[in-house]
C-alpha atoms as a PDB file:
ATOM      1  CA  UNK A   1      26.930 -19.359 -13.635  1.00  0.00           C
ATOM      2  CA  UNK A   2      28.577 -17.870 -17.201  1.00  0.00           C
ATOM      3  CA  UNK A   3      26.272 -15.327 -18.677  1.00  0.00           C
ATOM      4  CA  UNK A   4      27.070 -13.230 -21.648  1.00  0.00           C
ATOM      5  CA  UNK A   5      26.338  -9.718 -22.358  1.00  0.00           C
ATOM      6  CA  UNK A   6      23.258 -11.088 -25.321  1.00  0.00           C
ATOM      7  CA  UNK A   7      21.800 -12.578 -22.132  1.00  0.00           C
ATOM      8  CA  UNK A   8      20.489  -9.203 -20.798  1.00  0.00           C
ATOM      9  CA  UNK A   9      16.818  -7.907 -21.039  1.00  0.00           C
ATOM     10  CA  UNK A  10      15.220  -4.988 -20.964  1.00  0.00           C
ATOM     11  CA  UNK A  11      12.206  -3.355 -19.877  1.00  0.00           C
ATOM     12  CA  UNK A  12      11.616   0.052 -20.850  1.00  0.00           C
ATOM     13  CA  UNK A  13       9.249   1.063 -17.788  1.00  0.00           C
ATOM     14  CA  UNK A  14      12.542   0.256 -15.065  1.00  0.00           C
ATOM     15  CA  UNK A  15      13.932   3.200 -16.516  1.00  0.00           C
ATOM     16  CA  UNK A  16      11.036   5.191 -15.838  1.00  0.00           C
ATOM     17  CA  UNK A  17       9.748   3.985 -12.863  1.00  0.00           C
ATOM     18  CA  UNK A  18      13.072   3.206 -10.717  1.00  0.00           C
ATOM     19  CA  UNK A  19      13.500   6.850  -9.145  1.00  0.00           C
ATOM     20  CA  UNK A  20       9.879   7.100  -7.540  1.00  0.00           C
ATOM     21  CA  UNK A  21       9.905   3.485  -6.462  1.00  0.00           C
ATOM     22  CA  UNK A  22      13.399   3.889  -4.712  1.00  0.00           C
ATOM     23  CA  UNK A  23      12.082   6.753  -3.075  1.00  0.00           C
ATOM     24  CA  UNK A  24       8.881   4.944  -1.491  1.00  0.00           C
ATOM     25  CA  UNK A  25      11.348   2.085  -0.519  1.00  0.00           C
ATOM     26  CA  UNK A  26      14.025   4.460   1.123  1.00  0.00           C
ATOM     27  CA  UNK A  27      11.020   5.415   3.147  1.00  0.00           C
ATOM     28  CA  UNK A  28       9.303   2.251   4.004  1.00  0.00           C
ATOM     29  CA  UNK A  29      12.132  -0.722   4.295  1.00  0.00           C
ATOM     30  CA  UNK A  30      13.821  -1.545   7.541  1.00  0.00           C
ATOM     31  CA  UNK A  31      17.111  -0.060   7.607  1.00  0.00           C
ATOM     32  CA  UNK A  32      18.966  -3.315   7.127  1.00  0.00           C
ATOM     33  CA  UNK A  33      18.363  -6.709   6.234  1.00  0.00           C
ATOM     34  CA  UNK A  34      17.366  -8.759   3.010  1.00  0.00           C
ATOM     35  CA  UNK A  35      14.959  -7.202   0.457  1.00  0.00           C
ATOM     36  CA  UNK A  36      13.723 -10.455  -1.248  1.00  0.00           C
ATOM     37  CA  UNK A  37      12.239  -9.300  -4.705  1.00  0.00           C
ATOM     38  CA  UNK A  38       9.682 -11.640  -6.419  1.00  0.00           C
ATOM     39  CA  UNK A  39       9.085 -11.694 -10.123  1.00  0.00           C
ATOM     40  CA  UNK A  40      12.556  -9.757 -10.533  1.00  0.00           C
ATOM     41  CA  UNK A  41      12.352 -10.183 -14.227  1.00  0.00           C
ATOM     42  CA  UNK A  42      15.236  -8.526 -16.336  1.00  0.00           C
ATOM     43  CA  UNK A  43      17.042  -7.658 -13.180  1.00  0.00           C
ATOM     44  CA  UNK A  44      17.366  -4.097 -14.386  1.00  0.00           C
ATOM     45  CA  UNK A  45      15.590  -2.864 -10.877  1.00  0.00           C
ATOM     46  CA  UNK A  46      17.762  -5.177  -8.586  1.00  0.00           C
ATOM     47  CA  UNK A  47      21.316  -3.797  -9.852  1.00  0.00           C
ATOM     48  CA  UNK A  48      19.582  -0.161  -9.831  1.00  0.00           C
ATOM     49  CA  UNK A  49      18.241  -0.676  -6.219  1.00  0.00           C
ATOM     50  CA  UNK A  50      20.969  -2.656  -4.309  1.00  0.00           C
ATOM     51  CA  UNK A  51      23.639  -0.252  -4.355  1.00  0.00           C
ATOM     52  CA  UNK A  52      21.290   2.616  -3.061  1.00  0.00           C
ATOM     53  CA  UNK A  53      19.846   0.525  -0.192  1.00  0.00           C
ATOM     54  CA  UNK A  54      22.786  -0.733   0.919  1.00  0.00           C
ATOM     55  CA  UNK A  55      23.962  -1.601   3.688  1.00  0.00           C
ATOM     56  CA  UNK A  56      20.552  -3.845   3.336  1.00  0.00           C
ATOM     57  CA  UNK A  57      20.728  -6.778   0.513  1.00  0.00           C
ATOM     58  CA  UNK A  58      18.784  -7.256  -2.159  1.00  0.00           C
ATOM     59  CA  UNK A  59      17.615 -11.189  -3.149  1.00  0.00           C
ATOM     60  CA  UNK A  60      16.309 -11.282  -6.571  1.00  0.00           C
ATOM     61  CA  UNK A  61      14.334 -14.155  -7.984  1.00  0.00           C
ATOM     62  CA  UNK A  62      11.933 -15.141 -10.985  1.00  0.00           C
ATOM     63  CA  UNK A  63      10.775 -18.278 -12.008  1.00  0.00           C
ATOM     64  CA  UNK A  64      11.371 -18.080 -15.727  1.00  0.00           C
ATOM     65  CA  UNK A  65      15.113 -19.343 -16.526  1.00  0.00           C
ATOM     66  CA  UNK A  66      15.510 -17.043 -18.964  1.00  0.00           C
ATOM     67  CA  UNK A  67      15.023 -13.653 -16.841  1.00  0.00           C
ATOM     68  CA  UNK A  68      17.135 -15.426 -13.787  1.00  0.00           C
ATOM     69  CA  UNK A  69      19.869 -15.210 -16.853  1.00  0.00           C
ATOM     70  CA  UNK A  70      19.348 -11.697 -18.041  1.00  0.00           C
ATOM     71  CA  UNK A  71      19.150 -11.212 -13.933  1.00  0.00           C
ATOM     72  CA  UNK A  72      22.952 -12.954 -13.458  1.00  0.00           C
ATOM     73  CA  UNK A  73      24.262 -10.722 -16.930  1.00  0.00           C
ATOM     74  CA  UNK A  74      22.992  -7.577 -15.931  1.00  0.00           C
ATOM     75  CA  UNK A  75      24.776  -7.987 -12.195  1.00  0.00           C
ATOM     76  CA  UNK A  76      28.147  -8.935 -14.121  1.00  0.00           C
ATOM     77  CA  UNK A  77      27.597  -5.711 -15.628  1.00  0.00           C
ATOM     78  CA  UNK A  78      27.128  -3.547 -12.455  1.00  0.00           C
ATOM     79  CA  UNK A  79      28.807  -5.342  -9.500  1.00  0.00           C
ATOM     80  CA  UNK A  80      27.628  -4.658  -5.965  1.00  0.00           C
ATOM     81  CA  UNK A  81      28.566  -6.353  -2.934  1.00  0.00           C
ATOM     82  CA  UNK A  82      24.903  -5.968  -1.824  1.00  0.00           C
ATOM     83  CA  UNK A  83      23.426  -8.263  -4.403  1.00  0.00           C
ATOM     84  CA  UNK A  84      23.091 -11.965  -4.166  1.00  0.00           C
ATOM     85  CA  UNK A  85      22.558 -14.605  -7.264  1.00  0.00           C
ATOM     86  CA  UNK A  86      18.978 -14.821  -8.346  1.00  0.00           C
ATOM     87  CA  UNK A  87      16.508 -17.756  -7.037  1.00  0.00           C
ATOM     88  CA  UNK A  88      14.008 -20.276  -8.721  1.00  0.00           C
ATOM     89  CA  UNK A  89      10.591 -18.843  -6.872  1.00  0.00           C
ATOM     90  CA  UNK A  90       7.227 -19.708  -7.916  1.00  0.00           C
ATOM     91  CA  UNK A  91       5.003 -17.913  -5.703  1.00  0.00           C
ATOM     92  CA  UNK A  92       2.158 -20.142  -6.192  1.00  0.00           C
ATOM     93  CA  UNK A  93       4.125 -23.030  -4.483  1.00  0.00           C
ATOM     94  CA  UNK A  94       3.217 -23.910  -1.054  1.00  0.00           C
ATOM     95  CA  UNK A  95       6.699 -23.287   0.418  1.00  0.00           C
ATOM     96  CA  UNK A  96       9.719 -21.121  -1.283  1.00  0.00           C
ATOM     97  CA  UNK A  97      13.178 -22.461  -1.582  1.00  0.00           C
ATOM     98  CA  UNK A  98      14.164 -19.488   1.266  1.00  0.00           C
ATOM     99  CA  UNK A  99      11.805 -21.228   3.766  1.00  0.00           C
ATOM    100  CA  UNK A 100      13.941 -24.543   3.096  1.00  0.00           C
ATOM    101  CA  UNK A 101      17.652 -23.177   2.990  1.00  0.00           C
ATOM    102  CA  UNK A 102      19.983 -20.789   3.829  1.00  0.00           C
ATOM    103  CA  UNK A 103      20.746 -18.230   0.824  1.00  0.00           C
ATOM    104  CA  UNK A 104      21.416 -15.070   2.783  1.00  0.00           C
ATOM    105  CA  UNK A 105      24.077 -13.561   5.413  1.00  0.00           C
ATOM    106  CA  UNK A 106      20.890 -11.685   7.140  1.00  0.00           C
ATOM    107  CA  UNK A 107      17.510 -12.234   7.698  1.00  0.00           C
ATOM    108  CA  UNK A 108      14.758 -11.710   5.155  1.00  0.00           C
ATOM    109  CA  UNK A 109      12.596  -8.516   6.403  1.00  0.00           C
ATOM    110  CA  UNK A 110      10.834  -7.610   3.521  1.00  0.00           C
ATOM    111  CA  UNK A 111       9.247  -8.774   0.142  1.00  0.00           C
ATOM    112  CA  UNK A 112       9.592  -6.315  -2.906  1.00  0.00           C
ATOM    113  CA  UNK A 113       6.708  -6.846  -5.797  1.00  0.00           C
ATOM    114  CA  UNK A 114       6.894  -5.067  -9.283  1.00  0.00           C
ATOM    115  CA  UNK A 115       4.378  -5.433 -11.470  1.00  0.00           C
ATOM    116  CA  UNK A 116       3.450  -8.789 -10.953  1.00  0.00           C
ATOM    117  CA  UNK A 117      -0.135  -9.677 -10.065  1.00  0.00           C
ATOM    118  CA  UNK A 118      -1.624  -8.067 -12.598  1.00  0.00           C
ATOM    119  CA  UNK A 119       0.076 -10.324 -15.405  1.00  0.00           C
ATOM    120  CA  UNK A 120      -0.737 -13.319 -13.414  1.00  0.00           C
ATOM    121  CA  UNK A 121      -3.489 -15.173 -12.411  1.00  0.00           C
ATOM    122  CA  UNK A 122      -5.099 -14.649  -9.322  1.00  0.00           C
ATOM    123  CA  UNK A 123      -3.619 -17.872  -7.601  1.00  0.00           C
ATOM    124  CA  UNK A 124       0.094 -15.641  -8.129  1.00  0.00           C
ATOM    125  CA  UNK A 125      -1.701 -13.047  -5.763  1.00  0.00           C
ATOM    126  CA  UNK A 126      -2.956 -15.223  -3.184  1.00  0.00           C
ATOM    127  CA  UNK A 127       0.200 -17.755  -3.007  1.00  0.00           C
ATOM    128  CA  UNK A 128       2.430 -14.179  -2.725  1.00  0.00           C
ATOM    129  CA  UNK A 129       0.307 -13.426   0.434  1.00  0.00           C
ATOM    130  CA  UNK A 130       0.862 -16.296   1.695  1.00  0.00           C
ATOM    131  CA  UNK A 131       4.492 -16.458   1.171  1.00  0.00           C
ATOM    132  CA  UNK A 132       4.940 -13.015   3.043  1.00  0.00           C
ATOM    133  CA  UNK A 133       2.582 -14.517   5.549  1.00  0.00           C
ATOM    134  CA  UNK A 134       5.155 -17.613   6.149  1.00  0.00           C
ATOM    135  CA  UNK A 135       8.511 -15.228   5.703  1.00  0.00           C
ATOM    136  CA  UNK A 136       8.324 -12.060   6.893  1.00  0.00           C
ATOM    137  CA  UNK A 137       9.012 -11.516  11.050  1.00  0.00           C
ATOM    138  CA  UNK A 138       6.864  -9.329  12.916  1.00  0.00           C
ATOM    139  CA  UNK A 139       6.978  -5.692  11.381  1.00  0.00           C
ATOM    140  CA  UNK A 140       8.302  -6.763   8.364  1.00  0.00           C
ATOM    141  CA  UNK A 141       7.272  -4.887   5.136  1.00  0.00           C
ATOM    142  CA  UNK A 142       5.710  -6.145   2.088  1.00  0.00           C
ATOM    143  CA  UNK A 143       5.593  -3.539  -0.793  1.00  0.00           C
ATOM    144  CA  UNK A 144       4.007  -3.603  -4.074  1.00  0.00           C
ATOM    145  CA  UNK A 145       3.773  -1.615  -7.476  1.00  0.00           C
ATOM    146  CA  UNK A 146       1.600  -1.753 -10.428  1.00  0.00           C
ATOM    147  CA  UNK A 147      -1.837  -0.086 -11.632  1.00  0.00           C
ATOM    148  CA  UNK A 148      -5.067  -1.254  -9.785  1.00  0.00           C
ATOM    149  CA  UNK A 149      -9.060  -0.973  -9.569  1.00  0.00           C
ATOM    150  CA  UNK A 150      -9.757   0.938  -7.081  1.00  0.00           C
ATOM    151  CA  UNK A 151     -13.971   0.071  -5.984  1.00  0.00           C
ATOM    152  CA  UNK A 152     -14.283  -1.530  -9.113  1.00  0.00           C
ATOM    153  CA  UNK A 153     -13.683   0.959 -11.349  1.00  0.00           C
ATOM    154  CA  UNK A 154     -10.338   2.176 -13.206  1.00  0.00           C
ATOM    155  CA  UNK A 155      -8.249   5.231 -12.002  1.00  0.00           C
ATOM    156  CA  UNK A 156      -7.583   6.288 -15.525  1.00  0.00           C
ATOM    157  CA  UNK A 157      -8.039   5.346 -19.209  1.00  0.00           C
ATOM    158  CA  UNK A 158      -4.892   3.966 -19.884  1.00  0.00           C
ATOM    159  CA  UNK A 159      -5.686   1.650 -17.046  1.00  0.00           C
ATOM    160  CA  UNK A 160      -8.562   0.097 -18.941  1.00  0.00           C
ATOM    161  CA  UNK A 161      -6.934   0.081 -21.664  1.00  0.00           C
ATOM    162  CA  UNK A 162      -4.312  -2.179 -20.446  1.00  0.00           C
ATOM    163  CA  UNK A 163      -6.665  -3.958 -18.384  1.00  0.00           C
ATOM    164  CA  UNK A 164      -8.361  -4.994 -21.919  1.00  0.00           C
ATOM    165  CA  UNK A 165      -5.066  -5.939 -23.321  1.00  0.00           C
ATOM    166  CA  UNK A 166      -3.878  -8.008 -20.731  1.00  0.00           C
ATOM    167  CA  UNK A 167      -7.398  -9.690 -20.455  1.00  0.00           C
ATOM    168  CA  UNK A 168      -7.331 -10.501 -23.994  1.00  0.00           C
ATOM    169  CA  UNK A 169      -3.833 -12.337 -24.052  1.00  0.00           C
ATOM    170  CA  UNK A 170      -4.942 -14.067 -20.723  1.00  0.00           C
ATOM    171  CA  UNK A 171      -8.171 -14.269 -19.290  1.00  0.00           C
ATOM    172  CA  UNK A 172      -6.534 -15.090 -15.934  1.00  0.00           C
ATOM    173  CA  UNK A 173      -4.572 -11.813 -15.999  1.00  0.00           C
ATOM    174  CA  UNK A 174      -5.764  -8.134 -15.244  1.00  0.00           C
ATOM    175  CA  UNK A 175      -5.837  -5.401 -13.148  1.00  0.00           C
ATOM    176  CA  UNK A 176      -6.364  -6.149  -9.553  1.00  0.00           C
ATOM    177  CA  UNK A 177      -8.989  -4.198  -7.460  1.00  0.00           C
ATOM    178  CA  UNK A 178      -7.138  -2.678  -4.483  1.00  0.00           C
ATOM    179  CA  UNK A 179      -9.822  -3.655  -2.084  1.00  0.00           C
ATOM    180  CA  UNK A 180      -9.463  -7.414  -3.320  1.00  0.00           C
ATOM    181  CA  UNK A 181      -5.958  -7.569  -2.563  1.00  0.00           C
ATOM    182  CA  UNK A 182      -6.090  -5.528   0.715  1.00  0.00           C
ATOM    183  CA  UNK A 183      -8.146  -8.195   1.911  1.00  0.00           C
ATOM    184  CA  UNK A 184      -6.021 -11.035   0.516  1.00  0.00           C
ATOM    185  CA  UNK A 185      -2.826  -9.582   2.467  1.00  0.00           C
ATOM    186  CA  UNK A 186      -5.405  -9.253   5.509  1.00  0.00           C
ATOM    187  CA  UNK A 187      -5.898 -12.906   5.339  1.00  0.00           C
ATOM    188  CA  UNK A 188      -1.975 -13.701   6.164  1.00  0.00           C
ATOM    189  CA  UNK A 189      -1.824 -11.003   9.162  1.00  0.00           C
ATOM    190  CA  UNK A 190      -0.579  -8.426   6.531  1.00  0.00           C
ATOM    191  CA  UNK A 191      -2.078  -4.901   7.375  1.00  0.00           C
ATOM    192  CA  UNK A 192      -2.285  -1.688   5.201  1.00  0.00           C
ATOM    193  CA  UNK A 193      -0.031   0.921   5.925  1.00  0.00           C
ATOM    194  CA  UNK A 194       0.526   3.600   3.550  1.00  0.00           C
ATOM    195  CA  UNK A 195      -0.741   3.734  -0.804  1.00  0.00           C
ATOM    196  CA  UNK A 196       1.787   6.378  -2.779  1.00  0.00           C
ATOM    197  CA  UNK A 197       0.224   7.634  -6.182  1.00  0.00           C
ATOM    198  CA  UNK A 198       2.833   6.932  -8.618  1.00  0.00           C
ATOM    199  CA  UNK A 199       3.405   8.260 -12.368  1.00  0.00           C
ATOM    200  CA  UNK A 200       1.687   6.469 -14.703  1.00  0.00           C
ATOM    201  CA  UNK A 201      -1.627   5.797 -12.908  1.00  0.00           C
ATOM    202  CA  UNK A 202       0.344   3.296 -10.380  1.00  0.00           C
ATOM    203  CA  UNK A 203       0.189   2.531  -6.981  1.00  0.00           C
ATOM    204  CA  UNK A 204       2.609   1.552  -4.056  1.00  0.00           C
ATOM    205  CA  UNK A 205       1.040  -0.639  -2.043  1.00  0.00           C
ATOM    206  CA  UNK A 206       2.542  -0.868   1.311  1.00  0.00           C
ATOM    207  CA  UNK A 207       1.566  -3.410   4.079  1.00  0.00           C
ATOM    208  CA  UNK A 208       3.197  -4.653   7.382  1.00  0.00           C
ATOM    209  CA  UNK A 209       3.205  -8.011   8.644  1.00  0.00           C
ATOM    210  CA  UNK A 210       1.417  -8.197  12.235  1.00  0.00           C
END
């Protein structure tokens, strides 16, 4: 597909985040394999991360056609062999287009989240459980990022501060209570393994299939 330089989007957290989050996932990821990332979004953290986790691959997808573009612009910008072309995911679909064809060399052993369930309804949480739940082989990792409750109650201001804001563009959205979500991964044979306090009053959420 022909993208053009315009095409690219940014998100001013990647540049901020990226460092910490590569250094939880150079920790926690089987040492090869695919990394299938849902809700990729600019594609800024996919050509940032492949290259350092090779000799794994990294499978980006998003639903929206317009980020899968800005995805495909910003890999013509910084080639890796590690990378594949973005997919059409929808978590909240009963089966992924990876469960019905082939798009990798290597087998899919873990699911990379970014700040995702938190500007999405609940069903986005729940149908990405389930998704690891069908995918990922025994041991496999699921990882997540983003700001969450933790027993109800924010870790910080700015937390419910953003929590308000997202609420009020989407009464669907917010942030997630960690205990919520523990038990929805729970649910699909995903266990807990390890949280990492992150900058900015985030989390990295790691669980293993079992």
């Amino acid at each position: 597909m022909h993208t053009t330089p315009e095409q690219k989007q940014f998100a001013p957290a990647t540049q901020r985040n990226r460092e910490p989050i590569l250094e939880v996932l150079q920790q926690v990821l089987p040492t090869t394999g695919t990394i299938l990332e849902i809700a990729s979004g600019t594609g800024e953290h996919a050509v940032f991360f492949a290259p350092h986790l090779a000799p794994r691959k990294w499978l980006p997808s998003d639903p929206n056609p317009l980020l899968r573009d800005s995805i495909t612009a910003w890999m013509a910008e910084c080639k890796s062999d590690y990378i594949y072309p973005p997919l059409d995911i929808d978590v909240q679909l009963p089966v992924w287009p990876v469960e019905k064809e082939t798009f990798t060399d290597s087998p899919i052993v873990a699911i990379v989240n970014i700040n995702m369930i938190h500007i999405s309804p609940w069903s986005a949480c729940s149908g990405l459980m389930a998704g690891a739940g069908r995918i990922l082989p025994p041991d496999g990792i699921l990882y997540l990022y983003g700001p969450y409750k933790q027993k109800g109650q924010h870790t910080a201001p700015s937390n419910a501060a953003f929590d308000e804001s997202l609420r009020s563009q989407n009464p669907a959205w917010g942030v997630r209570n960690l205990e919520d979500v523990v038990e929805a991964a729970k649910a699909e044979n995903l266990t807990l393994q390890k949280i990492y306090q992150m900058p900015a009053n985030n989390l990295s959420v790691v669980f293993q299939k079992t």
